[in-house]
C-alpha atoms as a PDB file:
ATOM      1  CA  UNK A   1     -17.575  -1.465 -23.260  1.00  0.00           C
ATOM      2  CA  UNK A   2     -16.533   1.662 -21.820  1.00  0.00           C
ATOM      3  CA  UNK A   3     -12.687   2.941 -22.293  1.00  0.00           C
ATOM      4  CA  UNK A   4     -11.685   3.262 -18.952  1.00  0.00           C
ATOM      5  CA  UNK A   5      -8.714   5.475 -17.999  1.00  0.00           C
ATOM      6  CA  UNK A   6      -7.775   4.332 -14.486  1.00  0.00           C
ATOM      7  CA  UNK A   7      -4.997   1.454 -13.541  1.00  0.00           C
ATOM      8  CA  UNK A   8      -7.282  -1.771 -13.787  1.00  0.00           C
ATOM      9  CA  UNK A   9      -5.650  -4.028 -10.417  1.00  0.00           C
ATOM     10  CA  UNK A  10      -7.277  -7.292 -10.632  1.00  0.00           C
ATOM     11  CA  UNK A  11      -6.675  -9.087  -7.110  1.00  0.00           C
ATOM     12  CA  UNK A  12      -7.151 -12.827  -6.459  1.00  0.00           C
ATOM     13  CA  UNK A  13      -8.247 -13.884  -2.822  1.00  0.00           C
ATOM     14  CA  UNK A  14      -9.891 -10.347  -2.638  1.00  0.00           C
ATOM     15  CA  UNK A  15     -12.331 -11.041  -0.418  1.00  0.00           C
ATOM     16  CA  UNK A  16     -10.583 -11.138   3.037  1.00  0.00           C
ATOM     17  CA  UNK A  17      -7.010 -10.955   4.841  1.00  0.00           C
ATOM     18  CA  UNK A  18      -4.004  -8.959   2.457  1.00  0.00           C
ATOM     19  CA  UNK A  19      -6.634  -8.677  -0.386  1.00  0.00           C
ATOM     20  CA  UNK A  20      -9.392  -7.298   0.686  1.00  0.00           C
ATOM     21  CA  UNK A  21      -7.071  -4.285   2.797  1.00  0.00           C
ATOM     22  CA  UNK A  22      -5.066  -4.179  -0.454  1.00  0.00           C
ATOM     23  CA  UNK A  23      -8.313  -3.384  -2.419  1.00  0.00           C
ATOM     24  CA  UNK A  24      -9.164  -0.983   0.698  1.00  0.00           C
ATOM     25  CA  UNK A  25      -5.786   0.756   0.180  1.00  0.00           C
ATOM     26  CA  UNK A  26      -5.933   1.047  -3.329  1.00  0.00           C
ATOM     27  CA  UNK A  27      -9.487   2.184  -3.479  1.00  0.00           C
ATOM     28  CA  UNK A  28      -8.175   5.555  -1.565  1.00  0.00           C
ATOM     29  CA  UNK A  29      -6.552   6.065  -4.901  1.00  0.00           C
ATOM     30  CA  UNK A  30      -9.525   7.926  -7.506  1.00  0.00           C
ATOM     31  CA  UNK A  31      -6.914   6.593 -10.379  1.00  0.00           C
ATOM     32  CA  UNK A  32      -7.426   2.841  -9.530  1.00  0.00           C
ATOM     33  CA  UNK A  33     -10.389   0.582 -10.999  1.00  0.00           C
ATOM     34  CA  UNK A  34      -9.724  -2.612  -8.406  1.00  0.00           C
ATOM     35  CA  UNK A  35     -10.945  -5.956  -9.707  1.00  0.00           C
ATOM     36  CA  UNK A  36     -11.827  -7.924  -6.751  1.00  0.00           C
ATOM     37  CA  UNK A  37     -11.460 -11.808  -7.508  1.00  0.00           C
ATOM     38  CA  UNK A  38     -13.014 -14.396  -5.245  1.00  0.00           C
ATOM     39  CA  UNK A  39     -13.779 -18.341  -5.464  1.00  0.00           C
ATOM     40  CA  UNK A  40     -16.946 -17.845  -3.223  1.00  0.00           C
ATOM     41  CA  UNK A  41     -19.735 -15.728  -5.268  1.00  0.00           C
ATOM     42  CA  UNK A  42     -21.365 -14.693  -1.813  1.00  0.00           C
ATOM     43  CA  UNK A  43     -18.239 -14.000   0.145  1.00  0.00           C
ATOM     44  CA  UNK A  44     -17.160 -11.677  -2.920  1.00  0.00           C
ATOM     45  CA  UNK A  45     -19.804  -9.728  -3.459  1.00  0.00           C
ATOM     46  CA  UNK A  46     -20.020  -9.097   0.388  1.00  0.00           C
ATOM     47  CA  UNK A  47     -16.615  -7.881   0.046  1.00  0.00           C
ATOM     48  CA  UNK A  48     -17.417  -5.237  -2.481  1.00  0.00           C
ATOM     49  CA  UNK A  49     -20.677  -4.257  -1.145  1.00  0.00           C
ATOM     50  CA  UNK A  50     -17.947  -3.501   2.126  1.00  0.00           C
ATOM     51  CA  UNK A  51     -15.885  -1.572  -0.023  1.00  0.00           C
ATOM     52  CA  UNK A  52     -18.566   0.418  -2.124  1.00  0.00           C
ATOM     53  CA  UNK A  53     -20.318   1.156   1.240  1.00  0.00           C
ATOM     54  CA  UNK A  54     -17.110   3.728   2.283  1.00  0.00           C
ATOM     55  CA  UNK A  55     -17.578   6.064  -0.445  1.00  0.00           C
ATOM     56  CA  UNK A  56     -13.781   5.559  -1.345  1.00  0.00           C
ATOM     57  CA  UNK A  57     -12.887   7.501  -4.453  1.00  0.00           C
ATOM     58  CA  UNK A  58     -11.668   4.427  -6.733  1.00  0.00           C
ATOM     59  CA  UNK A  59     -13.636   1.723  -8.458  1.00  0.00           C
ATOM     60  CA  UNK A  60     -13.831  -1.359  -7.487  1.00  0.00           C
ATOM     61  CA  UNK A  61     -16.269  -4.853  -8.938  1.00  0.00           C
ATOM     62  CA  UNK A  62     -16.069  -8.154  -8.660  1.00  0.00           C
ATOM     63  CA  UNK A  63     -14.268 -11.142 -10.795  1.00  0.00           C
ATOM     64  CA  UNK A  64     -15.451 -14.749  -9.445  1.00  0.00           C
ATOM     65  CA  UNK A  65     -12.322 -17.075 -10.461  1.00  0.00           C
ATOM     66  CA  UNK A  66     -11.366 -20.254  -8.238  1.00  0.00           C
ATOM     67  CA  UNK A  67      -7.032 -19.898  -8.905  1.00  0.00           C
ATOM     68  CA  UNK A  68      -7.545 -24.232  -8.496  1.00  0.00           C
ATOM     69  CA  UNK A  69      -9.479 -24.646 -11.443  1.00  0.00           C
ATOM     70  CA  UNK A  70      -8.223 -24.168 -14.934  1.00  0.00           C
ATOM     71  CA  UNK A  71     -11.911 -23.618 -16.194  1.00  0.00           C
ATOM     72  CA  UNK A  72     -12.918 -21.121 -13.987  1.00  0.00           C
ATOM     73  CA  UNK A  73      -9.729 -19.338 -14.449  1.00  0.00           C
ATOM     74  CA  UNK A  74     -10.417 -19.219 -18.307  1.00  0.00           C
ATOM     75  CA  UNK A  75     -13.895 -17.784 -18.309  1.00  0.00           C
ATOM     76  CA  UNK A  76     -12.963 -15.092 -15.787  1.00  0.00           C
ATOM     77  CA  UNK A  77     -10.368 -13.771 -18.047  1.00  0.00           C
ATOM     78  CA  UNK A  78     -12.867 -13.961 -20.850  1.00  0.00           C
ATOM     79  CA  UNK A  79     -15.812 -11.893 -18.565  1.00  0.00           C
ATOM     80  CA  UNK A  80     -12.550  -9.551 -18.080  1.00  0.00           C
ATOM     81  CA  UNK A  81     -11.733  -9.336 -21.487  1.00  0.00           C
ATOM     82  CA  UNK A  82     -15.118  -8.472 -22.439  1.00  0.00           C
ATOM     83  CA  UNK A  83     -16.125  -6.116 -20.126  1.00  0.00           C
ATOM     84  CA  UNK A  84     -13.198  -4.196 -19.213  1.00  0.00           C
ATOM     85  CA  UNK A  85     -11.041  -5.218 -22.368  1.00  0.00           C
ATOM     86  CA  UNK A  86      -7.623  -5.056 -20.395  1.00  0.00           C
ATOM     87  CA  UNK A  87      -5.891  -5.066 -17.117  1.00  0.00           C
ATOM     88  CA  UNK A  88      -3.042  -3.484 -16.111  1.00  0.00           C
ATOM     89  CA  UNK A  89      -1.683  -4.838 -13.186  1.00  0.00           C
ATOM     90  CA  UNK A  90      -1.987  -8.804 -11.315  1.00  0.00           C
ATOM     91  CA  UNK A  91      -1.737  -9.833  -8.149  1.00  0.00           C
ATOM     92  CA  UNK A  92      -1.546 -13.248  -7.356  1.00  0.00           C
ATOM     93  CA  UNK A  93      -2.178 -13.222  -3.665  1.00  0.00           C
ATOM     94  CA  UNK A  94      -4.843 -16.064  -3.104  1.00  0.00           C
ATOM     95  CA  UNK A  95      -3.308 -18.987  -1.381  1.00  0.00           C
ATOM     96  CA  UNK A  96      -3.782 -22.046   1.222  1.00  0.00           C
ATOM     97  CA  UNK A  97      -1.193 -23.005   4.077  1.00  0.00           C
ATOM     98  CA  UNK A  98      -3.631 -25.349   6.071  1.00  0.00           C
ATOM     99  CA  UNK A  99      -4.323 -28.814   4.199  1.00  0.00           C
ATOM    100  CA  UNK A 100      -5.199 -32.046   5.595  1.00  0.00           C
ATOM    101  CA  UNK A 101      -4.781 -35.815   4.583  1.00  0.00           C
ATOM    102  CA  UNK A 102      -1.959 -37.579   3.291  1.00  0.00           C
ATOM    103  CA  UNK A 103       1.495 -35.571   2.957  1.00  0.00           C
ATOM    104  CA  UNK A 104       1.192 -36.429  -1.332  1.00  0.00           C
ATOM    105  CA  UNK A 105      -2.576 -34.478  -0.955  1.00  0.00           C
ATOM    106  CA  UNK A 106      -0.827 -32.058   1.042  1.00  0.00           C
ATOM    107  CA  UNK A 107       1.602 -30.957  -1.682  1.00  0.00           C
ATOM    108  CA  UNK A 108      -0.818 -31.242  -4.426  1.00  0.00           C
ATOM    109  CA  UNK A 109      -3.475 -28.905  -3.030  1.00  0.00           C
ATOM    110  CA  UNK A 110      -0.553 -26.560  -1.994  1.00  0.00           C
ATOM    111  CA  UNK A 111       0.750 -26.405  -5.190  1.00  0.00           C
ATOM    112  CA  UNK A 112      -2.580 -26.254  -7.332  1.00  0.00           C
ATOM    113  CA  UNK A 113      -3.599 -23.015  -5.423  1.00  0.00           C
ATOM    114  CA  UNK A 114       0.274 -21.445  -4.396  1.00  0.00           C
ATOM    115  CA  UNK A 115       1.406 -22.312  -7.507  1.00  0.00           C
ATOM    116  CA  UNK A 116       0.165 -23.473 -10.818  1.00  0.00           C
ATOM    117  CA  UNK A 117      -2.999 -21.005 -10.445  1.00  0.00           C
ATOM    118  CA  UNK A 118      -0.705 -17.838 -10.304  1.00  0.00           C
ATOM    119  CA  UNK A 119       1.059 -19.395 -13.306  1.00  0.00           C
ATOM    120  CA  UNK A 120      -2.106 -19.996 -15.411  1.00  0.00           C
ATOM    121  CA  UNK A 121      -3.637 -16.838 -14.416  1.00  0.00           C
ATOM    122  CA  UNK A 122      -0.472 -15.026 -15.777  1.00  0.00           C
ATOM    123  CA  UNK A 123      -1.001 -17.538 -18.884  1.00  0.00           C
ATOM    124  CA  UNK A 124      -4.760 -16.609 -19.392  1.00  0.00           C
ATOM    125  CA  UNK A 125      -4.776 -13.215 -18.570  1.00  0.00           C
ATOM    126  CA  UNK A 126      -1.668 -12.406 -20.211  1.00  0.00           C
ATOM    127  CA  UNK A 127      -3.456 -10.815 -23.623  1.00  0.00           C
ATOM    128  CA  UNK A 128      -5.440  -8.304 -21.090  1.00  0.00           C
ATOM    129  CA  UNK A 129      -1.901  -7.208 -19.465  1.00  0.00           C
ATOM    130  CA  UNK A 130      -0.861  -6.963 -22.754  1.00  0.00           C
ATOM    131  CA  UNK A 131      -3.159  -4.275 -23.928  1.00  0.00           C
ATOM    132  CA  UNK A 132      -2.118  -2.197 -20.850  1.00  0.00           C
ATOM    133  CA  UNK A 133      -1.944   1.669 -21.445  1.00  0.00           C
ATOM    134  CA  UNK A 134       0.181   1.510 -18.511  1.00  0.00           C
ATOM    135  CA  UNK A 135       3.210  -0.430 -17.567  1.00  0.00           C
ATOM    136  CA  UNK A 136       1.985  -4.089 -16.843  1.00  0.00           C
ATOM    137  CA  UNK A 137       2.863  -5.515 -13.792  1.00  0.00           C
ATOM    138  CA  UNK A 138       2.296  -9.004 -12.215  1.00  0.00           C
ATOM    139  CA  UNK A 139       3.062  -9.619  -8.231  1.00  0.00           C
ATOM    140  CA  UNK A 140       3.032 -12.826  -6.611  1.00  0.00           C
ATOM    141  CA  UNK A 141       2.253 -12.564  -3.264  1.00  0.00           C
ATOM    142  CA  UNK A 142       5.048 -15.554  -1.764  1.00  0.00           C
ATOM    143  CA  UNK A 143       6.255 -16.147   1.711  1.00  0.00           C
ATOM    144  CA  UNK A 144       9.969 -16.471   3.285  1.00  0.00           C
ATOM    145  CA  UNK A 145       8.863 -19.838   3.834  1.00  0.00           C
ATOM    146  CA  UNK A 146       9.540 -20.396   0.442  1.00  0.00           C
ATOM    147  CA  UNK A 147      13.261 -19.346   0.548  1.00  0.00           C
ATOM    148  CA  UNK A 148      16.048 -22.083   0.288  1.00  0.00           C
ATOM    149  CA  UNK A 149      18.328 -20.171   1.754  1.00  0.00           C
ATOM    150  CA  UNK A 150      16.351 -18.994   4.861  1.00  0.00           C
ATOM    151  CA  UNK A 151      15.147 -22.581   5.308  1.00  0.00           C
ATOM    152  CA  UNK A 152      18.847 -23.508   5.643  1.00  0.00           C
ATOM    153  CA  UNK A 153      19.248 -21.463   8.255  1.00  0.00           C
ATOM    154  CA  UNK A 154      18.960 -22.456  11.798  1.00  0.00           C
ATOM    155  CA  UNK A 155      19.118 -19.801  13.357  1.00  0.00           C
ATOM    156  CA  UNK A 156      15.574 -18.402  11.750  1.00  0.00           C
ATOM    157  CA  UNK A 157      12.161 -18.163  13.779  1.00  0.00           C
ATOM    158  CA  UNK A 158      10.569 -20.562  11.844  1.00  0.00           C
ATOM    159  CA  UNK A 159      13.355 -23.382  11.954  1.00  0.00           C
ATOM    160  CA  UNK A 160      11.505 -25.553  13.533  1.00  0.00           C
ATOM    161  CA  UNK A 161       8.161 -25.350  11.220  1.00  0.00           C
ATOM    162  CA  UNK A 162       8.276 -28.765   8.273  1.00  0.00           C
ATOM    163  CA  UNK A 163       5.279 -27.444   6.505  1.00  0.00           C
ATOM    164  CA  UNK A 164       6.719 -29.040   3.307  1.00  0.00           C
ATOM    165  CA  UNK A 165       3.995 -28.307   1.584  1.00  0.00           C
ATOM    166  CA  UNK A 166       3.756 -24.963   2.117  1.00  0.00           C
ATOM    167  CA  UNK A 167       7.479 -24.463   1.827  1.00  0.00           C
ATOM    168  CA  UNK A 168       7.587 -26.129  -1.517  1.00  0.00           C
ATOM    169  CA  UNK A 169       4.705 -24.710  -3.003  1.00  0.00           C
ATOM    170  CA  UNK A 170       6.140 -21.207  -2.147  1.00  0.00           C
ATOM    171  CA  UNK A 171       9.559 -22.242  -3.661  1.00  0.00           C
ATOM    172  CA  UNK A 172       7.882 -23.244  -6.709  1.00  0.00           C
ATOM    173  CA  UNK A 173       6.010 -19.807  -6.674  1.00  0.00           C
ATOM    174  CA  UNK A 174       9.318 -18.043  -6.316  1.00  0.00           C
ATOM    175  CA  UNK A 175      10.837 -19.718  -9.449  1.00  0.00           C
ATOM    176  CA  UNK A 176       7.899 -19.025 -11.537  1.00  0.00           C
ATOM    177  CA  UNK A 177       8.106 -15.232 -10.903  1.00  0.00           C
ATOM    178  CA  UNK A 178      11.852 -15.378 -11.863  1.00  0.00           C
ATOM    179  CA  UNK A 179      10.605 -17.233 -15.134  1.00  0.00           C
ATOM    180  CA  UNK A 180       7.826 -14.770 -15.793  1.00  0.00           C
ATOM    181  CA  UNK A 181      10.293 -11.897 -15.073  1.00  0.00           C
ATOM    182  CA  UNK A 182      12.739 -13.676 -17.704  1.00  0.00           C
ATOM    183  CA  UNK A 183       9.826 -13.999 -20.268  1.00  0.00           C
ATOM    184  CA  UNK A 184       8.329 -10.589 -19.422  1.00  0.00           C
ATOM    185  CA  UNK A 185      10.861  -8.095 -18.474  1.00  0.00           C
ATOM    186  CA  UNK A 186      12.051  -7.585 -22.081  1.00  0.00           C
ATOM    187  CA  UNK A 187       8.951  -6.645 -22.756  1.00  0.00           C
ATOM    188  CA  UNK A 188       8.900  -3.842 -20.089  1.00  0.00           C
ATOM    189  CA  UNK A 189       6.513  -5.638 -17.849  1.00  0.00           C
ATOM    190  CA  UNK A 190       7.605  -5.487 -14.250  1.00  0.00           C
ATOM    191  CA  UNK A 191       7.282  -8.591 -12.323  1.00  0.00           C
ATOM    192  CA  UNK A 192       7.956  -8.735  -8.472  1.00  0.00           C
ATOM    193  CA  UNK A 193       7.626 -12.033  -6.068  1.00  0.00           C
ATOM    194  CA  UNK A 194       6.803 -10.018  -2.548  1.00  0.00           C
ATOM    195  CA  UNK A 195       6.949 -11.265   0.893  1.00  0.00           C
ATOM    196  CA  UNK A 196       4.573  -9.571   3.342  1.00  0.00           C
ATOM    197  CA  UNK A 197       5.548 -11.122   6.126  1.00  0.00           C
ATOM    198  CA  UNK A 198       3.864 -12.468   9.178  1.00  0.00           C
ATOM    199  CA  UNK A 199       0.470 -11.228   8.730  1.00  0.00           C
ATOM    200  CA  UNK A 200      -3.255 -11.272  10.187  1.00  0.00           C
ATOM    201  CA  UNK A 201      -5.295 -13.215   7.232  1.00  0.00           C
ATOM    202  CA  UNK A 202      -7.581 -16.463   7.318  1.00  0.00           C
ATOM    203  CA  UNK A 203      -4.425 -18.590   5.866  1.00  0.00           C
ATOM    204  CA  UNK A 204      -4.364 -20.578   8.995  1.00  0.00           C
ATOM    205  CA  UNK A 205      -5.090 -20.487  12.530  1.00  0.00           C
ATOM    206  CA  UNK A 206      -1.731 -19.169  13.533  1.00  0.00           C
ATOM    207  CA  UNK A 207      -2.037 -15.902  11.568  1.00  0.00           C
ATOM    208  CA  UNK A 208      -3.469 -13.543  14.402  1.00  0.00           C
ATOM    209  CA  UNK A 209      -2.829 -10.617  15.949  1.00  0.00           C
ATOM    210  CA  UNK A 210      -3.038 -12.069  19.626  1.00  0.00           C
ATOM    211  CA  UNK A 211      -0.149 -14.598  18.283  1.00  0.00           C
ATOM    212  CA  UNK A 212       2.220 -11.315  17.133  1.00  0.00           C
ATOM    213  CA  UNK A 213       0.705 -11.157  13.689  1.00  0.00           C
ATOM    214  CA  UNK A 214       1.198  -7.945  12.003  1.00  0.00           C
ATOM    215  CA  UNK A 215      -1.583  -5.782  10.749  1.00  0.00           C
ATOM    216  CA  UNK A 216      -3.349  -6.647   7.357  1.00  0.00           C
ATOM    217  CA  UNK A 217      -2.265  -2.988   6.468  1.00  0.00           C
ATOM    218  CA  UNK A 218       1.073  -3.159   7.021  1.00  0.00           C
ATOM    219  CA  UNK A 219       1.673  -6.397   4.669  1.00  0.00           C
ATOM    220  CA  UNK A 220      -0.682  -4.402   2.405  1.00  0.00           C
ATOM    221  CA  UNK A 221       0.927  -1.285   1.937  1.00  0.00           C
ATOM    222  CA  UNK A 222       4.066  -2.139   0.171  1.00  0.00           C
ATOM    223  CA  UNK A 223       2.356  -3.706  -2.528  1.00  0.00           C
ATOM    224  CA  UNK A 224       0.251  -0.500  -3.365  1.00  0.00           C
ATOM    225  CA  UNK A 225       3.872   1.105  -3.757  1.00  0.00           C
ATOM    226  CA  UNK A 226       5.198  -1.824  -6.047  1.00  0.00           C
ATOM    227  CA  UNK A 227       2.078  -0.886  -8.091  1.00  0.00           C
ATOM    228  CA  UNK A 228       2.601   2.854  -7.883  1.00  0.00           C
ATOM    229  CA  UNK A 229       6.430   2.279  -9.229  1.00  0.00           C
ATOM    230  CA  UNK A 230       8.020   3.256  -6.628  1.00  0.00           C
ATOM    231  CA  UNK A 231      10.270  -0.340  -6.562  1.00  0.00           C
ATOM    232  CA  UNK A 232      10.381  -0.517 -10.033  1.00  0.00           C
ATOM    233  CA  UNK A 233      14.430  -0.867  -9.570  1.00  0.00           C
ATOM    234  CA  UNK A 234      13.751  -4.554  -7.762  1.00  0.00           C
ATOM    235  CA  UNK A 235      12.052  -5.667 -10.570  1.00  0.00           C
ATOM    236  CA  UNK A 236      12.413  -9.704 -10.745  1.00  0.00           C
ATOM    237  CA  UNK A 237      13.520  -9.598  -7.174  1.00  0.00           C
ATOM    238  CA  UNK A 238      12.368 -11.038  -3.831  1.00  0.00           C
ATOM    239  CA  UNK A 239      11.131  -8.541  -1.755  1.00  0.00           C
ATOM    240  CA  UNK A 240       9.542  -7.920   1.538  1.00  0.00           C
ATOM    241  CA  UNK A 241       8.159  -4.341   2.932  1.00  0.00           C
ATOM    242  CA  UNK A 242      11.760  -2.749   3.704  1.00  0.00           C
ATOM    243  CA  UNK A 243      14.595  -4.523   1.344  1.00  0.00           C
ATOM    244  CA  UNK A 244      14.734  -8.214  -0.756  1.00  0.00           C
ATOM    245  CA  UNK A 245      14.785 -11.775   0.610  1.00  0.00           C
ATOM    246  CA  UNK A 246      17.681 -14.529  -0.771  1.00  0.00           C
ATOM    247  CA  UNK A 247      16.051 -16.983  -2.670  1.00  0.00           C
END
């Protein structure tokens, strides 16, 4: 194993939508080494072949982890561990919005990916983030659907959208990151919950550009300057691109 000096990002949902121009973004950087994670072996490596095939300055390979399964999120941390021995920074930014059958399978597939895999990835990969030379950060990538208070208000855009499962799943996602950044800020570790807003990205049919979505870059951006530091003062907070949500 190689000591490598550059920020180690690992991303999970890497392979299209807010990851993969995150990855992009980041990759313009010569100081980052991007760990692209994907569930689909084929889809991921297509992803990095994209990326290696601009000549961008950073590094970037691939991590195959499926956030839905405990097993795969355990031997992905252990390929991690071996081969990189660390990461510096997470980003919890696969997800699901679209999920059929019964309103009970809606909520548990919602909260199996939205939820309880960014928790046990923090869980499993916490040793790596650990041995950061940098400051370690964790983001959860969440959505204002998941805000109590915005929900209560009728006077919102989205009033009208039930999408419990979603909505809860994303709540639940927003409490964990406050948890985390009880656990972990102590410890230095900076941990943000980030709203990109409406945004182009295979989440669900509704999430084009033709429909008013905004460009993968702009929901993108921000989070390269959460990983730069340059929010480091909102630590633990619920922010979107410009300022902080209510929870």
């Amino acid at each position: 194993m190689v000591a490598i000096k550059q920020t180690i990002v690992l991303i999970t949902g890497g392979n299209g939508g807010i990851g993969f121009e995150l990855a992009a973004q980041l990759l313009s950087d010569a100081s980052k080494y991007v760990l692209l994670g994907s569930r689909s072996l084929e889809k991921g490596n297509a992803a990095v072949e994209n990326l290696r095939s601009r000549k961008l300055p950073g590094t970037v390979d691939l991590v195959q982890v499926d956030v839905a399964d405990e097993t795969s999120i355990a031997t992905a941390a252990k390929d991690v561990e071996s081969k990189y021995g660390r990461i510096d920074a997470l980003v919890n930014n696969a997800a699901v919005a679209v999920v059929h059958g019964s309103l009970a399978n809606q909520l548990n597939e919602s909260f199996k990916v939205n939820a309880t895999g960014p928790a046990v990835m923090v869980e499993a990969f916490e040793p790596l983030l650990k041995k950061s030379i940098f400051t370690p950060r964790i983001i959860n990538v969440t959505s204002g659907a998941g805000s109590i208070a915005i929900r209560l208000d009728a006077n919102t855009p989205t009033y009208s959208q039930k999408v419990v499962h979603y909505r809860a799943s994303k709540s639940a996602l927003n409490m964990i990151s406050v948890c985390q950044s009880v656990e972990y800020g102590p410890l230095g570790w900076k941990v943000f919950c980030y709203n990109p807003g409406y945004t182009v990205s295979n989440l669900s049919e509704l999430n084009k550009a033709e429909l008013g979505a905004q460009p993968t870059s702009k929901g993108a951006a921000p989070i390269v300057d959460i990983l730069d530091g340059k929010r480091d003062g909102e630590h633990g907070r619920f922010l979107n691109p410009v300022g902080q949500l209510p929870w």
